[in-house]
C-alpha atoms as a PDB file:
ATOM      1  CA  UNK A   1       0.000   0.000   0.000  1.00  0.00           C
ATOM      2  CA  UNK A   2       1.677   2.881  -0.907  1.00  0.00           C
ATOM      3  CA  UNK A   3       1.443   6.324   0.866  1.00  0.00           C
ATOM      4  CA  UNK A   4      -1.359   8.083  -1.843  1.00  0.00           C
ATOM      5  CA  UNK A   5      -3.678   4.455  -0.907  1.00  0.00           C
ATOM      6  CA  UNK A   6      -3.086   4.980   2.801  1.00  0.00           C
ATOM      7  CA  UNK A   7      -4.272   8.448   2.240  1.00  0.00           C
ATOM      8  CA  UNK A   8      -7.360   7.361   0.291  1.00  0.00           C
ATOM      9  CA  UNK A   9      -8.088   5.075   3.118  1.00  0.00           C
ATOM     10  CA  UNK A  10      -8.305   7.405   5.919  1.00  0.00           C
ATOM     11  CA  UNK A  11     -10.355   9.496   3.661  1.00  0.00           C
ATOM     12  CA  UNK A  12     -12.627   6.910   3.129  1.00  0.00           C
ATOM     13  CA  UNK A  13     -12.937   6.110   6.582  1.00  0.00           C
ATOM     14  CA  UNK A  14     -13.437   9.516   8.220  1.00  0.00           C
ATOM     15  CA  UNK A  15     -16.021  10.176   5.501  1.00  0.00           C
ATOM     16  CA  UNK A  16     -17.919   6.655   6.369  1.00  0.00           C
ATOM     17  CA  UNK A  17     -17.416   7.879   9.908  1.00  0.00           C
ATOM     18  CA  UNK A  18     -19.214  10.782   9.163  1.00  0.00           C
ATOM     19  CA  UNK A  19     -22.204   8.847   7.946  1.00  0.00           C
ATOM     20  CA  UNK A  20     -22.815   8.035  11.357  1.00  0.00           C
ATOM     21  CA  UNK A  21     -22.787  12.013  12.245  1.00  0.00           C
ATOM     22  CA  UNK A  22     -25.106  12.708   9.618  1.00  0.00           C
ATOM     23  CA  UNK A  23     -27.684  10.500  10.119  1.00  0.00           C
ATOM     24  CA  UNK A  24     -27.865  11.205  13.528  1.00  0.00           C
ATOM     25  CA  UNK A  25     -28.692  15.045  13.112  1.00  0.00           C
ATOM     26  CA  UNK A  26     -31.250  14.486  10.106  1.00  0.00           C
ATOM     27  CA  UNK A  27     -32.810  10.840  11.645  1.00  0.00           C
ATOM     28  CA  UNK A  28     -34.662  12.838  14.774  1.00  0.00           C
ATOM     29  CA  UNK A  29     -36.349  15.311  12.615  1.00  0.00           C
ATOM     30  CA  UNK A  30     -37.088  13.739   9.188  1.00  0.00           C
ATOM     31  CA  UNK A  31     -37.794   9.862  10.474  1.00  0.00           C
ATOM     32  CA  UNK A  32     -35.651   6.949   9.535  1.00  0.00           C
ATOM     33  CA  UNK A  33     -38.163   6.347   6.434  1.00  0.00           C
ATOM     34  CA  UNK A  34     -37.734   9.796   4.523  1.00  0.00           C
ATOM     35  CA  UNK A  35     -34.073  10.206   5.425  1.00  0.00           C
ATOM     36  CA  UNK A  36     -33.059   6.740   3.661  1.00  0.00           C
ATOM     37  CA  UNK A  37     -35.206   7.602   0.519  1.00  0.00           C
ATOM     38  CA  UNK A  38     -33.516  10.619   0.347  1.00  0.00           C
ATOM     39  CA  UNK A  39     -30.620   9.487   0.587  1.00  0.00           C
ATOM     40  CA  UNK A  40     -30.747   6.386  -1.772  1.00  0.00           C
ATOM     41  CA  UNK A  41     -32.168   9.541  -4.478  1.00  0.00           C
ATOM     42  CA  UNK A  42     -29.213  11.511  -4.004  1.00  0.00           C
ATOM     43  CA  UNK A  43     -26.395   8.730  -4.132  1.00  0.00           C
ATOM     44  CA  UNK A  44     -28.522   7.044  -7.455  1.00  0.00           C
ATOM     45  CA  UNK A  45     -28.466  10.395  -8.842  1.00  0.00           C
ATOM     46  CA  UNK A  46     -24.612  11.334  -8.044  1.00  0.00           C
ATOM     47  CA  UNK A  47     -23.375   7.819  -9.197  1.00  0.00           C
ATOM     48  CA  UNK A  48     -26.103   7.905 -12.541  1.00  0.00           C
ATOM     49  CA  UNK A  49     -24.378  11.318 -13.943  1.00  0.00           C
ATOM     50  CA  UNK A  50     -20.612   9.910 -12.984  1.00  0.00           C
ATOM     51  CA  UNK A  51     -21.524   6.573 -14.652  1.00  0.00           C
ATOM     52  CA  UNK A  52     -22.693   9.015 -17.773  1.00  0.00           C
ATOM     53  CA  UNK A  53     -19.844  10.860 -17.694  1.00  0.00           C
ATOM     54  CA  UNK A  54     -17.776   7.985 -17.638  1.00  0.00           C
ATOM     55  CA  UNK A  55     -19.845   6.296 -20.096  1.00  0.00           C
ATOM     56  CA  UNK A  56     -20.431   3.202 -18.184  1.00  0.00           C
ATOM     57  CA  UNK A  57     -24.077   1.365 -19.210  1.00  0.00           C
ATOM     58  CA  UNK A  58     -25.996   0.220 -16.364  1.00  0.00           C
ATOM     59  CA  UNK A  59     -26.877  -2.885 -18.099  1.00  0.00           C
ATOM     60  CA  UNK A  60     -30.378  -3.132 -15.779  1.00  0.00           C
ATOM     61  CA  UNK A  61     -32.212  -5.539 -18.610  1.00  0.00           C
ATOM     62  CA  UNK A  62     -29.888  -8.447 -17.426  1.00  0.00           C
ATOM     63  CA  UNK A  63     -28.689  -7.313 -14.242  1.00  0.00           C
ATOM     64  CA  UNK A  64     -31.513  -6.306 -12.621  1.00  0.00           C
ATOM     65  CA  UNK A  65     -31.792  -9.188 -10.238  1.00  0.00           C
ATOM     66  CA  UNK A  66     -28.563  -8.702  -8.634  1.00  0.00           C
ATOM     67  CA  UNK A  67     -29.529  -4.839  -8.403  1.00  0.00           C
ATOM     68  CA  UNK A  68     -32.963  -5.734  -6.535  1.00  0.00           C
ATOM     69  CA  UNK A  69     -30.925  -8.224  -4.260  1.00  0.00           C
ATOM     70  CA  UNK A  70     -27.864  -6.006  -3.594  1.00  0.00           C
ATOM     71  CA  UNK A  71     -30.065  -3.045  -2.817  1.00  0.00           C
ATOM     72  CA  UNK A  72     -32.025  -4.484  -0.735  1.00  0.00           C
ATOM     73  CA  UNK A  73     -29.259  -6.172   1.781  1.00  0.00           C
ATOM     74  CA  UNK A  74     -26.518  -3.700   0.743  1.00  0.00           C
ATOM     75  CA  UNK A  75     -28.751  -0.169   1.087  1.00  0.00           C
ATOM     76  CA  UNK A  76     -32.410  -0.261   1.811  1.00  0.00           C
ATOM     77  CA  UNK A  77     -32.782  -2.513   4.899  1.00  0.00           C
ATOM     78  CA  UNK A  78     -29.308  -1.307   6.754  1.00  0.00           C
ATOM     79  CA  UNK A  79     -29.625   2.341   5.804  1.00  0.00           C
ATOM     80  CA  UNK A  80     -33.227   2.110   7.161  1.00  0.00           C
ATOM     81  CA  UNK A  81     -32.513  -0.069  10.387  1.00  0.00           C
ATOM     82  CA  UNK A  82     -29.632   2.525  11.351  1.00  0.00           C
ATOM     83  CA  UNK A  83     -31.505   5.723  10.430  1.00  0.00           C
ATOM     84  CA  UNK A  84     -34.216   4.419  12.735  1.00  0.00           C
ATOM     85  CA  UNK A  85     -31.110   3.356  15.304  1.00  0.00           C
ATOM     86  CA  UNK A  86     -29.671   6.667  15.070  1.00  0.00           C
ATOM     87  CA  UNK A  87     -32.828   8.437  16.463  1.00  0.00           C
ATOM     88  CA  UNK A  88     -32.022   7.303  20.028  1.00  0.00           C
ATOM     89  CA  UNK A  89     -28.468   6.271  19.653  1.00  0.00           C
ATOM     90  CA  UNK A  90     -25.473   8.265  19.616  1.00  0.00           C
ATOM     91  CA  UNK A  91     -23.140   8.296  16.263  1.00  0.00           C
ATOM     92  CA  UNK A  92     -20.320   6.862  18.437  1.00  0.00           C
ATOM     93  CA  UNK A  93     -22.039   3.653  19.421  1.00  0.00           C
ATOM     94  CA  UNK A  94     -23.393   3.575  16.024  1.00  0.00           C
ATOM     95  CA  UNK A  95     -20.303   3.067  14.477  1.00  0.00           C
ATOM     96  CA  UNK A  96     -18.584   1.057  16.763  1.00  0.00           C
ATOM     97  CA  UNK A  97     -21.295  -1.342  17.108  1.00  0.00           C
ATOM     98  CA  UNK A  98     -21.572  -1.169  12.271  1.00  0.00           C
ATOM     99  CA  UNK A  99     -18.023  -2.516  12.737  1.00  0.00           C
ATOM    100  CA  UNK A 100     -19.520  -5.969  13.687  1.00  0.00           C
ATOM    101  CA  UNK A 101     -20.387  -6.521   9.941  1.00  0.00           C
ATOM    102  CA  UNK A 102     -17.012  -8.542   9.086  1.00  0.00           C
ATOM    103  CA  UNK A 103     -17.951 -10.998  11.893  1.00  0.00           C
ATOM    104  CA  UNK A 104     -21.449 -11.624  10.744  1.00  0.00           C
ATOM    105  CA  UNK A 105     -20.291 -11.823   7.604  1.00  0.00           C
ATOM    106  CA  UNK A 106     -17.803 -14.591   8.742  1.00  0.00           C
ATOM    107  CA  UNK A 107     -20.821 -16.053  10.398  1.00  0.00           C
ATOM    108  CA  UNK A 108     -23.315 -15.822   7.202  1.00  0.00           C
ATOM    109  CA  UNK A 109     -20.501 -17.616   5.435  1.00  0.00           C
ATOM    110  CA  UNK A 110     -20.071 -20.476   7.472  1.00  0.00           C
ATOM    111  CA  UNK A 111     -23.805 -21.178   7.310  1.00  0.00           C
ATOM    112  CA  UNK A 112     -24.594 -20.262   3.398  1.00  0.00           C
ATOM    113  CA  UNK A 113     -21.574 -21.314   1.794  1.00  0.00           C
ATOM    114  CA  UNK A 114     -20.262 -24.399   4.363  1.00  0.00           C
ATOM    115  CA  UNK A 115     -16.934 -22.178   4.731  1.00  0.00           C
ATOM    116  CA  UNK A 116     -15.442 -23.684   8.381  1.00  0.00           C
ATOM    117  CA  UNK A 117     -14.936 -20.865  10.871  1.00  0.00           C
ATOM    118  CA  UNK A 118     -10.936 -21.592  12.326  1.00  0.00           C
ATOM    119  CA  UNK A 119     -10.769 -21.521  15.909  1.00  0.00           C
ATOM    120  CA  UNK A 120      -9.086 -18.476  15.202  1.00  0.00           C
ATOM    121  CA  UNK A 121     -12.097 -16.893  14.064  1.00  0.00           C
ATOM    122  CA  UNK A 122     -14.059 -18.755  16.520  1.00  0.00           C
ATOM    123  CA  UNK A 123     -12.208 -16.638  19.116  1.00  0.00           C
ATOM    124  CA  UNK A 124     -13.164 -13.194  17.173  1.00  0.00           C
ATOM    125  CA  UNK A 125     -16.498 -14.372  16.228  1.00  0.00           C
ATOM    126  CA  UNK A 126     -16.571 -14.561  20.906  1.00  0.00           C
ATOM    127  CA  UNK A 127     -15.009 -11.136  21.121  1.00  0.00           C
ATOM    128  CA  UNK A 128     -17.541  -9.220  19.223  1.00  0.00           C
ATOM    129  CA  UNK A 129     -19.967 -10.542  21.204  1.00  0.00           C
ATOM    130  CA  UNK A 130     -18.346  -9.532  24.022  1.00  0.00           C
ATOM    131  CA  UNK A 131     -18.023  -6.298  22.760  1.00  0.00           C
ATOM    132  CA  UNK A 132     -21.645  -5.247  21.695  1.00  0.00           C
ATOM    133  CA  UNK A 133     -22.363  -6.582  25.690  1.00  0.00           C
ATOM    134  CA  UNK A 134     -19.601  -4.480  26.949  1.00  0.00           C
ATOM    135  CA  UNK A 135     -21.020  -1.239  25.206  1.00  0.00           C
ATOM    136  CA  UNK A 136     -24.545  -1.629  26.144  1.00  0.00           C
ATOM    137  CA  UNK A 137     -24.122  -3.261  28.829  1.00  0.00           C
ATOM    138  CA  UNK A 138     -22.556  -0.434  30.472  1.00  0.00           C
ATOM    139  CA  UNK A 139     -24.209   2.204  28.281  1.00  0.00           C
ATOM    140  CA  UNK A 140     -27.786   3.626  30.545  1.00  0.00           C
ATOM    141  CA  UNK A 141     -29.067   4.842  27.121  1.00  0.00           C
ATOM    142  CA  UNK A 142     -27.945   2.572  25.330  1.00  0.00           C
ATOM    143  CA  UNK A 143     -30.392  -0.621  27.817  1.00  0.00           C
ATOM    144  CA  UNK A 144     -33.310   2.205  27.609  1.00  0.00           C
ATOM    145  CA  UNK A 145     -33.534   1.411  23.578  1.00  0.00           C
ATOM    146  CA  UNK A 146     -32.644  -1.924  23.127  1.00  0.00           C
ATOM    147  CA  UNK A 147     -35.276  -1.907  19.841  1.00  0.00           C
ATOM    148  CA  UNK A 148     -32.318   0.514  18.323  1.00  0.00           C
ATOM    149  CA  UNK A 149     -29.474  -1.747  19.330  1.00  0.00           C
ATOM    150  CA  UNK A 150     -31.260  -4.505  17.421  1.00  0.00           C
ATOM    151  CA  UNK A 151     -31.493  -2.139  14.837  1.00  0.00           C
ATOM    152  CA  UNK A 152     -28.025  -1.164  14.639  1.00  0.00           C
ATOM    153  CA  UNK A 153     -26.786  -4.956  14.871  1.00  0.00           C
ATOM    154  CA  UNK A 154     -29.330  -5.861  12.329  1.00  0.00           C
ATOM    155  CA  UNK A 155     -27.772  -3.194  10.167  1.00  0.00           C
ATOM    156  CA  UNK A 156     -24.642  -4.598  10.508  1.00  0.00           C
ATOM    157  CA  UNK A 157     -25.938  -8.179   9.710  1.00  0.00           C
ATOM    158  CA  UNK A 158     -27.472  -6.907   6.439  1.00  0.00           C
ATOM    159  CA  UNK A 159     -23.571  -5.448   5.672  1.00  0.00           C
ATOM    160  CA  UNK A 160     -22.542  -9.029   6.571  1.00  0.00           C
ATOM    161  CA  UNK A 161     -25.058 -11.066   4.295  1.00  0.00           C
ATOM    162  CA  UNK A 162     -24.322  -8.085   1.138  1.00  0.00           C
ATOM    163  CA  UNK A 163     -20.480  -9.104   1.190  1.00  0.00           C
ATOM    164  CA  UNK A 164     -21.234 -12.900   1.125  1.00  0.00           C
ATOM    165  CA  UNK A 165     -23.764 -12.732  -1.365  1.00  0.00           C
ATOM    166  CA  UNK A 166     -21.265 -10.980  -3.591  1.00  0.00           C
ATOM    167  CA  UNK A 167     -19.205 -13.939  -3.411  1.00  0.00           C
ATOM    168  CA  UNK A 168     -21.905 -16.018  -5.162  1.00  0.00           C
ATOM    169  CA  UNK A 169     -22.777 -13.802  -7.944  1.00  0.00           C
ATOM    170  CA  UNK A 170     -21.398 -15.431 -11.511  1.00  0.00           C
ATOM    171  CA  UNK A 171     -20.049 -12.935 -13.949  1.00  0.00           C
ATOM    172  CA  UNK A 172     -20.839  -9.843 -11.450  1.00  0.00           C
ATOM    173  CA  UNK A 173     -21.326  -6.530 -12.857  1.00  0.00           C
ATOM    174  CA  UNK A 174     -18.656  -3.735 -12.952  1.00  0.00           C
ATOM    175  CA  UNK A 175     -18.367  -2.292  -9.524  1.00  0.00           C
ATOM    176  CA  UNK A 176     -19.780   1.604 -10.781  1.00  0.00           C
ATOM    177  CA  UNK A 177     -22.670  -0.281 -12.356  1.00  0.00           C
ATOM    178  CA  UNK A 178     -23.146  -2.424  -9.070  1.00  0.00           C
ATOM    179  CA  UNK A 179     -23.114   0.690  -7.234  1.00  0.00           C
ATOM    180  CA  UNK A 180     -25.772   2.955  -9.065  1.00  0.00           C
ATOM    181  CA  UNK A 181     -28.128  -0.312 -10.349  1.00  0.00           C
ATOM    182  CA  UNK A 182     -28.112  -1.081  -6.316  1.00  0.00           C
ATOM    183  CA  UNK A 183     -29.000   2.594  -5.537  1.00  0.00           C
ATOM    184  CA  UNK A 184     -31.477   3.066  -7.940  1.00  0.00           C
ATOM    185  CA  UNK A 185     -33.038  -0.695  -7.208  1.00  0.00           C
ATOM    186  CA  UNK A 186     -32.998   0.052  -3.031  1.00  0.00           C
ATOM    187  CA  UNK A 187     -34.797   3.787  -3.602  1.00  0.00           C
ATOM    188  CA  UNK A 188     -37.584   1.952  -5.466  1.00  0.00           C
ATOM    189  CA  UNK A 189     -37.553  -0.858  -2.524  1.00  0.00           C
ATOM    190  CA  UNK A 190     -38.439   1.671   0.275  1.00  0.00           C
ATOM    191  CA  UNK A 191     -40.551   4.041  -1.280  1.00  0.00           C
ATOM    192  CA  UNK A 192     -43.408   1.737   0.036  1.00  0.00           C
ATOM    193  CA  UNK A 193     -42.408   2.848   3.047  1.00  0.00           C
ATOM    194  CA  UNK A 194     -42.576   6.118   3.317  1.00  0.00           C
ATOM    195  CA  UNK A 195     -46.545   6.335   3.002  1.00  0.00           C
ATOM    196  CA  UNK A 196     -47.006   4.192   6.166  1.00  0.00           C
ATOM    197  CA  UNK A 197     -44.739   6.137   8.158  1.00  0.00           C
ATOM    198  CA  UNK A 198     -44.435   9.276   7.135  1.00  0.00           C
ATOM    199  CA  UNK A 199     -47.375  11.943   8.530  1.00  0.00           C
ATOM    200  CA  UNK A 200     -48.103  14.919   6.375  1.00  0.00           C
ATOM    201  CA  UNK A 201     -47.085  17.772   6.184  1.00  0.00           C
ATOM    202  CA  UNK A 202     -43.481  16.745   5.383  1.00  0.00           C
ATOM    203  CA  UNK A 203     -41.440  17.757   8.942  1.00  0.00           C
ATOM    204  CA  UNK A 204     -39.792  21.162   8.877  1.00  0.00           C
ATOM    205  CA  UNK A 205     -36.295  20.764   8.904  1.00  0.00           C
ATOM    206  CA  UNK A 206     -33.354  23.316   9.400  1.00  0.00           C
ATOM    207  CA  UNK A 207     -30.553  23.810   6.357  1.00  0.00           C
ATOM    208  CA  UNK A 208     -27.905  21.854   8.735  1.00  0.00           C
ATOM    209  CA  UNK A 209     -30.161  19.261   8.545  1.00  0.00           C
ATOM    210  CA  UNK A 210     -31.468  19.250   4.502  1.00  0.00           C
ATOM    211  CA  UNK A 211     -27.113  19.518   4.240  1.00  0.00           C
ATOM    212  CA  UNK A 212     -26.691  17.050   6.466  1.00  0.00           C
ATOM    213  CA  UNK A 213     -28.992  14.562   4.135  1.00  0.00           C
ATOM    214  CA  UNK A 214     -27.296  15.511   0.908  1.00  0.00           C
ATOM    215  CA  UNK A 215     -23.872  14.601   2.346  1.00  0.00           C
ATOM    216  CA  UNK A 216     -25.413  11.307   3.520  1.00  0.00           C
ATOM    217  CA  UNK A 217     -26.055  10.581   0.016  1.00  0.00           C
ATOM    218  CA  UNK A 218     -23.651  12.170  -2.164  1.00  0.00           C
ATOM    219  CA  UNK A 219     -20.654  11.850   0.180  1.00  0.00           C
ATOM    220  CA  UNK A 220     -20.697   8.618   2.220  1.00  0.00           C
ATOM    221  CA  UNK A 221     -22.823   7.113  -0.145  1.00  0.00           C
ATOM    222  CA  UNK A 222     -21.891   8.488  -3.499  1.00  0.00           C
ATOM    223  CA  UNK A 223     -18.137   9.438  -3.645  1.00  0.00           C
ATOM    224  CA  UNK A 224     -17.807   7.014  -0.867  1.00  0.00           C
ATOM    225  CA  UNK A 225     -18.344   3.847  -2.791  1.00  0.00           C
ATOM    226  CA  UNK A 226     -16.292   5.125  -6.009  1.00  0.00           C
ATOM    227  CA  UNK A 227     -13.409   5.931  -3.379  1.00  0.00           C
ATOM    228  CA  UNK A 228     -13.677   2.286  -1.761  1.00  0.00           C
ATOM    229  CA  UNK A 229     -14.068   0.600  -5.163  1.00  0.00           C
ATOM    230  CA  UNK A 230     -10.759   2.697  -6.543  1.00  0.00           C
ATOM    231  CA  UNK A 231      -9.251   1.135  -2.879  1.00  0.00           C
ATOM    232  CA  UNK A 232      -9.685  -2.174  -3.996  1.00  0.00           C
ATOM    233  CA  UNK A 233      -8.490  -1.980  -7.459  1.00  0.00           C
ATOM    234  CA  UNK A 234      -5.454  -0.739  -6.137  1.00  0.00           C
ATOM    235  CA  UNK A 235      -4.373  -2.239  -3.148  1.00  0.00           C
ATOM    236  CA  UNK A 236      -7.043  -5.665  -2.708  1.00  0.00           C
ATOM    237  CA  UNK A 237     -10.383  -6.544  -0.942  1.00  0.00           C
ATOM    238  CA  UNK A 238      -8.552  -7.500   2.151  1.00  0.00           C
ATOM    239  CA  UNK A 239      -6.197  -4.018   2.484  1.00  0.00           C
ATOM    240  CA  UNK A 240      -9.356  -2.312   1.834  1.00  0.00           C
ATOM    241  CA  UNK A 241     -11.445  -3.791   4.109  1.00  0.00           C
ATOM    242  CA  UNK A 242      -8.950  -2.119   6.398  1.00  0.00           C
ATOM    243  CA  UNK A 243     -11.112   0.866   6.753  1.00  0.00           C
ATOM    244  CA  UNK A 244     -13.429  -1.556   9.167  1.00  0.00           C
ATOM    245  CA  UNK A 245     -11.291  -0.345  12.028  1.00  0.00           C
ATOM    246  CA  UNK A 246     -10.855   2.911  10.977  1.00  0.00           C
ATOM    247  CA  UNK A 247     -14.098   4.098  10.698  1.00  0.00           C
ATOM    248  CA  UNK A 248     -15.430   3.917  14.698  1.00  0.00           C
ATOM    249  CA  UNK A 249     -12.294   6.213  15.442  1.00  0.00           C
ATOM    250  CA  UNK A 250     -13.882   8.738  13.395  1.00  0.00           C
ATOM    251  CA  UNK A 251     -17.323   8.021  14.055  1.00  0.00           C
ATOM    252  CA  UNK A 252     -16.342   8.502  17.375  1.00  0.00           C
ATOM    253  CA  UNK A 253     -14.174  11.750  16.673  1.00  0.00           C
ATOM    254  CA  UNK A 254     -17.208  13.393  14.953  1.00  0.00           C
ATOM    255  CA  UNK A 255     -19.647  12.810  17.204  1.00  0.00           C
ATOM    256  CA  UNK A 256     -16.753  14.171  19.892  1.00  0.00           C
ATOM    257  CA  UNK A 257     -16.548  17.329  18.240  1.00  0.00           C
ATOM    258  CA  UNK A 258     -19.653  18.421  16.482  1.00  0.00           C
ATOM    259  CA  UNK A 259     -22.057  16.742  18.926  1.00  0.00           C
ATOM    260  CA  UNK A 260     -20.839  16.915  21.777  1.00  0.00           C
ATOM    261  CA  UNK A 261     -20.600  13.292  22.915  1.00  0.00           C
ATOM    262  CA  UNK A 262     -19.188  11.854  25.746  1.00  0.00           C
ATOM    263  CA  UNK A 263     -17.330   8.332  25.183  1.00  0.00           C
ATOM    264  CA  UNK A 264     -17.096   6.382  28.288  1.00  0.00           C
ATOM    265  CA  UNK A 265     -14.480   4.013  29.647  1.00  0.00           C
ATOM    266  CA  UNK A 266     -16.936   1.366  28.014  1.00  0.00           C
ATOM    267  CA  UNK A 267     -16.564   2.850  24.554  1.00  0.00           C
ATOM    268  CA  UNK A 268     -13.372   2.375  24.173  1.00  0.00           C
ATOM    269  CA  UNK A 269     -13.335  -0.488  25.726  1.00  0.00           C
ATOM    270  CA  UNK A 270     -16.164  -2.263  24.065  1.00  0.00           C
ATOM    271  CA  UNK A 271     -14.796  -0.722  20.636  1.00  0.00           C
ATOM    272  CA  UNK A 272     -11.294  -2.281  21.222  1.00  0.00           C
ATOM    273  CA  UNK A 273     -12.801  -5.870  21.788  1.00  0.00           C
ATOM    274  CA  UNK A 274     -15.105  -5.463  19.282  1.00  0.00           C
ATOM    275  CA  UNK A 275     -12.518  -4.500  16.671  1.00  0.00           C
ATOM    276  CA  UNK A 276      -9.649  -7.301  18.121  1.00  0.00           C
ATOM    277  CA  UNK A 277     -12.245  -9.554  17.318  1.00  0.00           C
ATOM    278  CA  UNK A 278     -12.939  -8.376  13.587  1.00  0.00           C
ATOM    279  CA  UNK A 279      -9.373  -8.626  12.648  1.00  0.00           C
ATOM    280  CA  UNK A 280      -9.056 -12.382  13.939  1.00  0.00           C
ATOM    281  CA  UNK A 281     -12.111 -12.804  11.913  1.00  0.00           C
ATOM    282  CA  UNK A 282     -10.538 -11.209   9.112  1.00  0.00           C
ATOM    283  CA  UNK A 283      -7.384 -11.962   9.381  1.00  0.00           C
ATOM    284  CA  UNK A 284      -5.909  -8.844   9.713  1.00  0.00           C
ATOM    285  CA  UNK A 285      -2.201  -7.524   9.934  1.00  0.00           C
ATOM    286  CA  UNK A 286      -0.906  -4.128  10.564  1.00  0.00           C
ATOM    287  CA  UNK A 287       2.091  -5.441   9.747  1.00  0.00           C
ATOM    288  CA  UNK A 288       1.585  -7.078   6.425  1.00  0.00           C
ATOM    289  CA  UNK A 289      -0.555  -3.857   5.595  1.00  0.00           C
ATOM    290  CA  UNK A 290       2.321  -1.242   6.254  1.00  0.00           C
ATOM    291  CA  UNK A 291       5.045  -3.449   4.588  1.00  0.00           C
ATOM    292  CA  UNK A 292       4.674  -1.676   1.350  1.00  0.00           C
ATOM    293  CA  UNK A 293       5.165   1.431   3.323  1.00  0.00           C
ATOM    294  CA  UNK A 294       8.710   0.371   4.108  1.00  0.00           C
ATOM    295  CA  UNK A 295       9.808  -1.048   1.271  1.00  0.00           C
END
């Protein structure tokens, strides 16, 4: 990984961070179900006019399956479950607890495609679990909405199923197309929605909070993806995935400085076992990662 990648990957990661920010100021006042329509409009609409520019067909009349399927587990359900989450949770715990996707996803795998979990990942698979108790567990809000922790887990379950179902996809589509034919395919899922939960007249909503849905889409949802997809043409899948441990340090950060939160001795705590246990799911090595670095 050479220094311009490792720069591209803490720029991906404090802007997924940020996600976590944003959808905690705009959740409370628009409602989980109009913030994640919005924001599957915007990101559809950013990623349709680069894939134009770029001149990159969608190809939906034979790929529209895998566009229904990946925006469903990939967009609609998790950006819904942690919109809803983020209306009584705080963007720190949001983000620690979204880093628990690489261990469901280890989990998912062992059950749909028979792959045999190493004690190695047994032991990871133990420390996230340990984790998500240690956070709540010792987090008063956090026991008052246990509905949202489900959400936010569930979330990160729906991350975890995405990546695996990847993984069975024959002759996938290009990444850019993946991206926008998911975006556009999840918008149209959970437009349903929005009728059953969402009371007339639409909620009035400050401009930090109409900005604050824009850069949900366009940013960590939009430039987001072409940044992570760039990541792992260049450096891997596994170096890329990297950015699972960097993003609760700025999820945490951000909510730190522009909301005011207060991490407690459980946060980072929790955080730390919940993250040792996603790299001995994964695999991970600082060293092996940095090695490029030094060479």
């Amino acid at each position: 990984m050479t220094p311009a990648n490792l720069i591209q990957l803490f720029a991906l990661a404090a802007i997924w961070g940020a996600s976590f920010l944003f959808m905690r100021i705009a959740a409370p006042v628009l409602g989980p179900a109009l913030l994640t329509e919005l924001r599957l409009l915007f990101a559809a609409a950013f990623l349709g006019l680069v894939a134009w520019a770029w001149r990159q067909p969608l190809q939906a009349h034979t790929r529209w399956r895998v566009y229904l399927v990946l925006g469903l587990l990939n967009s609609a359900l998790p950006f819904l479950l942690l919109s809803f989450a983020a209306t009584r949770l705080s963007a720190s715990l949001l983000s620690i607890m979204n880093a628990m996707a690489p261990v469901f996803a280890a989990l998912v795998a062992a059950v749909w495609l028979r792959e045999s979990l190493s004690l190695r990942a047994l032991c990871g698979l133990l420390a996230g679990v340990c984790g998500v108790a240690i956070l709540v567990g010792y987090d008063e809000h956090a026991l008052q909405s246990k509905l949202a922790v489900g959400a936010a887990l569930a979330g990160a379950l729906c991350y975890g199923v995405a990546s695996v179902y990847t993984k069975t996809i024959v002759n996938p589509p290009p990444p850019l197309a993946a991206a926008q034919g998911s975006m556009w395919a999840a918008a149209l899922l959970a437009a349903p929605i929005l009728p059953l939960t969402q009371s007339l007249p639409m909620p009035q909503a400050s401009p930090g909070v109409w900005v604050a849905t824009a850069a949900l889409g366009i940013v960590s949802s939009g430039i987001a993806y072409l940044l992570y997809f760039r990541l792992i043409e260049n450096v891997g899948a596994t170096s890329a995935l990297t950015v699972t441990f960097l993003i609760p340090v700025f999820g945490v950060l951000w909510g730190t400085v522009f909301l005011g939160e207060q991490p407690g001795w459980h946060t980072l705590t929790g955080s730390l076992v919940i993250l040792a246990g996603t790299a001995l799911v994964t695999g991970f090595s600082v060293q092996a990662l940095l090695l490029p670095l030094r060479q």
